[in-house]
C-alpha atoms as a PDB file:
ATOM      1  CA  UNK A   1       7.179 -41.913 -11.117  1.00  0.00           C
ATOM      2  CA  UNK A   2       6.005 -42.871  -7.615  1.00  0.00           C
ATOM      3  CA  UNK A   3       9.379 -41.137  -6.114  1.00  0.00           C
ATOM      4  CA  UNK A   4       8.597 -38.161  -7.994  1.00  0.00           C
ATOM      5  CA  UNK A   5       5.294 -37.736  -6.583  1.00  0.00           C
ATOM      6  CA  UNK A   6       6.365 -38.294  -2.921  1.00  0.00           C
ATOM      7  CA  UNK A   7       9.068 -35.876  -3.775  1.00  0.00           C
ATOM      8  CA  UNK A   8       6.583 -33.114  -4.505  1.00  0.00           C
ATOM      9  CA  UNK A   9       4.105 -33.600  -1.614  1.00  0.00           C
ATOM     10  CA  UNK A  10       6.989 -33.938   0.976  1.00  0.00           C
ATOM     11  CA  UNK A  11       8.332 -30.786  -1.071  1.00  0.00           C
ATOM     12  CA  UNK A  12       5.553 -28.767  -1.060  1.00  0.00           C
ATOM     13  CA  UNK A  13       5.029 -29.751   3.068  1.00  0.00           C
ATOM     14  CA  UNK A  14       8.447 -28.884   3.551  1.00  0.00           C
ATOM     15  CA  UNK A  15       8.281 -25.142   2.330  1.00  0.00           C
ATOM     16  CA  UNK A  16       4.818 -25.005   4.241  1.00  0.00           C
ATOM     17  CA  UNK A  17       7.157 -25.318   7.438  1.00  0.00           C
ATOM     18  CA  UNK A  18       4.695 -28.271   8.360  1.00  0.00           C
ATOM     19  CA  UNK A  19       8.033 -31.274   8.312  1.00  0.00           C
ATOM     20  CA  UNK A  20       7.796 -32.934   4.946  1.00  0.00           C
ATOM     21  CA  UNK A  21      10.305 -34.977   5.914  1.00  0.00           C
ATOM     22  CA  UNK A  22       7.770 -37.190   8.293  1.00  0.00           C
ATOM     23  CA  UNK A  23       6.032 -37.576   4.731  1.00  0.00           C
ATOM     24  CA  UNK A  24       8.730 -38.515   2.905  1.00  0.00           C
ATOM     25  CA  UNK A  25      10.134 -41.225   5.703  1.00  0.00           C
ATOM     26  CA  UNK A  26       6.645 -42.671   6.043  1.00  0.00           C
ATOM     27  CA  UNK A  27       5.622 -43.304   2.159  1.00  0.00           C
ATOM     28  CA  UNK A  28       9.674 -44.572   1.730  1.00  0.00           C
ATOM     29  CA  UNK A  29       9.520 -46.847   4.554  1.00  0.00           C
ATOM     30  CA  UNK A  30       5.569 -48.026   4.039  1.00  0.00           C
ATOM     31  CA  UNK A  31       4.857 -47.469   0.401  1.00  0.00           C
ATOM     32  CA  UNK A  32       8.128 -48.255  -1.154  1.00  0.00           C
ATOM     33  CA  UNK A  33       9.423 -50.819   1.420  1.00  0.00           C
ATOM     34  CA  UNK A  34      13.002 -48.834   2.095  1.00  0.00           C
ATOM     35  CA  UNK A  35      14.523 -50.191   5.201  1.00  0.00           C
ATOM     36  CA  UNK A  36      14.189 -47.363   8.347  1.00  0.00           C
ATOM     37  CA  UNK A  37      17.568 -46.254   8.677  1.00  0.00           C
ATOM     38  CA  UNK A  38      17.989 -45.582   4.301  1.00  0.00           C
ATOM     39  CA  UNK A  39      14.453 -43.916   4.696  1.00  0.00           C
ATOM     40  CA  UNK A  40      15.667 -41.176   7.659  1.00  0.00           C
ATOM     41  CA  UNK A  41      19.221 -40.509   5.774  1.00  0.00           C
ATOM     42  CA  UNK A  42      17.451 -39.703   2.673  1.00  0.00           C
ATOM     43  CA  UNK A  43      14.967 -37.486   3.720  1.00  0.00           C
ATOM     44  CA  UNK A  44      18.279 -35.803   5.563  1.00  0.00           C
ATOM     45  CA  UNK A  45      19.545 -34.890   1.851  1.00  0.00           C
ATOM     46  CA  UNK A  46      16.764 -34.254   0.792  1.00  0.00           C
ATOM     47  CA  UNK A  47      16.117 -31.823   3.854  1.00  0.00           C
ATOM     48  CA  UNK A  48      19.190 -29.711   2.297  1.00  0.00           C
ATOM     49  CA  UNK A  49      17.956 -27.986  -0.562  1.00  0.00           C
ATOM     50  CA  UNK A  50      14.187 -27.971   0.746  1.00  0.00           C
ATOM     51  CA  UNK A  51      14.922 -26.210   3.660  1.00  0.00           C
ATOM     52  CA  UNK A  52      17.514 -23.633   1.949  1.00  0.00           C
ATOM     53  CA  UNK A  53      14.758 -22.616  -0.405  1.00  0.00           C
ATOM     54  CA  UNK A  54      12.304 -22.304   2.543  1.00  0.00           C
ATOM     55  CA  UNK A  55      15.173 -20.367   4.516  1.00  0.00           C
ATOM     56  CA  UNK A  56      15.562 -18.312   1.529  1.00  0.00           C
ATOM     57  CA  UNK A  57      11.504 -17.288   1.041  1.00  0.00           C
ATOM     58  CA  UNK A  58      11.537 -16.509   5.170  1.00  0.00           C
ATOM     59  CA  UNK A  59      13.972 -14.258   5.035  1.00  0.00           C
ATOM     60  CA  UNK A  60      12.980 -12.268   2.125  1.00  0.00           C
ATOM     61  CA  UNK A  61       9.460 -12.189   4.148  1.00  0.00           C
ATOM     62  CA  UNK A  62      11.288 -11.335   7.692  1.00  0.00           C
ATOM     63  CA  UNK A  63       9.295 -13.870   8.938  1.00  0.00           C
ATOM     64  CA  UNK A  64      12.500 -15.184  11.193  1.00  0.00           C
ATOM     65  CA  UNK A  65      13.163 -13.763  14.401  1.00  0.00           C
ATOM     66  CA  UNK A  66      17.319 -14.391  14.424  1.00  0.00           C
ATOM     67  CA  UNK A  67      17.616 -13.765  18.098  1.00  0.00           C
ATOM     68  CA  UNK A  68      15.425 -17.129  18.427  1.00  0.00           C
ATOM     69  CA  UNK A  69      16.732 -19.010  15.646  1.00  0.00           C
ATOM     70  CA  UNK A  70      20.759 -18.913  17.019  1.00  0.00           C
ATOM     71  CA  UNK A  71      20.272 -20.599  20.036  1.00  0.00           C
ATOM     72  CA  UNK A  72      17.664 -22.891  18.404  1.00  0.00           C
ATOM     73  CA  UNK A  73      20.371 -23.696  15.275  1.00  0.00           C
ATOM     74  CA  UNK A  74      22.948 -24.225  17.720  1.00  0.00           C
ATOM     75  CA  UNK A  75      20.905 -26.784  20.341  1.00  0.00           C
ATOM     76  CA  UNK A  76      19.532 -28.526  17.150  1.00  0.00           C
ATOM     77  CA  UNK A  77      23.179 -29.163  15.835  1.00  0.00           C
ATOM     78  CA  UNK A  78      23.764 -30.732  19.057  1.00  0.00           C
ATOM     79  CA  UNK A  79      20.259 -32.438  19.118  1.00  0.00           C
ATOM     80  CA  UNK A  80      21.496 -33.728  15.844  1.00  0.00           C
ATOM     81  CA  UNK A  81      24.614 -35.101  16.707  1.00  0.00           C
ATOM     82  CA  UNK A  82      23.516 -36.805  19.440  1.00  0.00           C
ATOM     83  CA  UNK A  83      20.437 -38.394  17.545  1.00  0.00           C
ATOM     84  CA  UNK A  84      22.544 -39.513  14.488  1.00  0.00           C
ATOM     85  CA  UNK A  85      24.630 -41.187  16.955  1.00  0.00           C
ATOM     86  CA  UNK A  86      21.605 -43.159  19.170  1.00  0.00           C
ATOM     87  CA  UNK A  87      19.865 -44.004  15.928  1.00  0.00           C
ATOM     88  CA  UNK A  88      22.734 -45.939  14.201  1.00  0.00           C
ATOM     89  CA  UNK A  89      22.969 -47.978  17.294  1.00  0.00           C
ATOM     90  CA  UNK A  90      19.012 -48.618  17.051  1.00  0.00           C
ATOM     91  CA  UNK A  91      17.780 -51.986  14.926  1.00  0.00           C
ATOM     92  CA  UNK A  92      15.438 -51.090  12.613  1.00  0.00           C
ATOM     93  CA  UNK A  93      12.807 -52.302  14.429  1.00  0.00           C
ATOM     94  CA  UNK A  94      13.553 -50.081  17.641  1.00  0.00           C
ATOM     95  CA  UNK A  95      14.106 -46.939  15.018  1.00  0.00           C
ATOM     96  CA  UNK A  96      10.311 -47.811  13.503  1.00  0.00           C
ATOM     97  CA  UNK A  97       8.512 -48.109  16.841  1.00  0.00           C
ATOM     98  CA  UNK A  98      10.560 -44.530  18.029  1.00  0.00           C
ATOM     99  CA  UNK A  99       9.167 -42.663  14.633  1.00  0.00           C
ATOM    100  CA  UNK A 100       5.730 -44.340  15.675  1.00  0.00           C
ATOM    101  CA  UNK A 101       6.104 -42.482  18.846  1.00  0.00           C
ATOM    102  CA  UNK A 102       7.044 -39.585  17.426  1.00  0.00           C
ATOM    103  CA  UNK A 103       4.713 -39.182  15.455  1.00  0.00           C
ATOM    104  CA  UNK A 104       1.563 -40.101  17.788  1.00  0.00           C
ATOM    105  CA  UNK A 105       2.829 -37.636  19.891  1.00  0.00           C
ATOM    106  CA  UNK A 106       2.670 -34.931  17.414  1.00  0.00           C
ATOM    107  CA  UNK A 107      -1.077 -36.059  16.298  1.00  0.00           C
ATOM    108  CA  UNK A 108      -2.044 -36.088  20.115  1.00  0.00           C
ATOM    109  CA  UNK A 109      -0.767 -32.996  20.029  1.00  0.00           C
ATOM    110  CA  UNK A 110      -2.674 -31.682  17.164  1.00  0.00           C
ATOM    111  CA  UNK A 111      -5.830 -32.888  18.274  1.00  0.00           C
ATOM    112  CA  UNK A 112      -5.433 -31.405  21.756  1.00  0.00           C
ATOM    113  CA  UNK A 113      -4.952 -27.895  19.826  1.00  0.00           C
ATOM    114  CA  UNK A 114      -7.545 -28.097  17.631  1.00  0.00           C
ATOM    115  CA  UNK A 115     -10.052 -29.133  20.960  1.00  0.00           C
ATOM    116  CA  UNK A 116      -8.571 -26.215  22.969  1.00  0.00           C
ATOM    117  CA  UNK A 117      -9.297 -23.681  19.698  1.00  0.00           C
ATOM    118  CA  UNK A 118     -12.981 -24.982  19.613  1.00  0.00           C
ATOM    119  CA  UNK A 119     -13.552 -24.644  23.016  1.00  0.00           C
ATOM    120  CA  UNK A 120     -11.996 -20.898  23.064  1.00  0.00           C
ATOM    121  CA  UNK A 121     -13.647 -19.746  19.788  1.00  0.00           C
ATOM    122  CA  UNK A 122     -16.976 -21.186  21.260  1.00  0.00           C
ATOM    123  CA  UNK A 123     -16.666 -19.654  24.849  1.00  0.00           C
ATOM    124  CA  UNK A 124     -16.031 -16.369  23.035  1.00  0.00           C
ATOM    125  CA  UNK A 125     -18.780 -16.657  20.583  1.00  0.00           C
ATOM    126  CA  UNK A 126     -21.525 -17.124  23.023  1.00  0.00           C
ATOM    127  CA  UNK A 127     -20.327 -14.375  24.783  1.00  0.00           C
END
């Protein structure tokens, strides 16, 4: 039942656009004790049909700019490659402190957006 629920959250984030798939590694790997490496190549199949549906809604909405999302596609295959490669090489304790990493980066990064909004937005309000 737990699986199912993660499922759906990480589902739901996915078609958001917002990367489910850092859900769905973290509750495997913390909540469910799945090794690293088992938690990354599932949410990769699971990725599949998540992001075909999401593809599918986008495109209906021409909300994807196609001149942008070739060269993207094409780097991220390579990105891909490359990654899969590096990360079966990685222990699982290397892989673990690499996601951690990743994904204080992406909350630094959040915060520092959210800061710069409030400072805009209150600049132009006392205006």
């Amino acid at each position: 039942m737990f699986e199912v629920l993660i499922g759906i959250v990480s589902g739901f984030i996915s078609g958001m656009g917002m990367g489910g798939g850092t859900i769905l590694i973290l509750c495997l790997s913390m909540f469910m004790g799945v090794e690293q490496h088992i938690a990354q190549a599932t949410n990769l199949i699971f990725f599949i049909p998540t992001s075909i549906i999401a593809i599918i809604t986008n495109i209906k909405q021409k909300n994807i700019d196609f001149k942008i999302a070739i060269p993207i596609i094409i780097s991220g295959i390579i990105g891909a490659i490359i990654g899969a490669i590096l990360s079966n090489k990685l222990d699982v304790k290397s892989l673990k402190k690499c996601f951690g990493v990743f994904l204080a980066i992406i909350a630094i990064w959040e915060i520092y957006s959210l800061i710069k909004k409030y400072i805009i937005s209150k600049k132009t309000h006392n205006k």
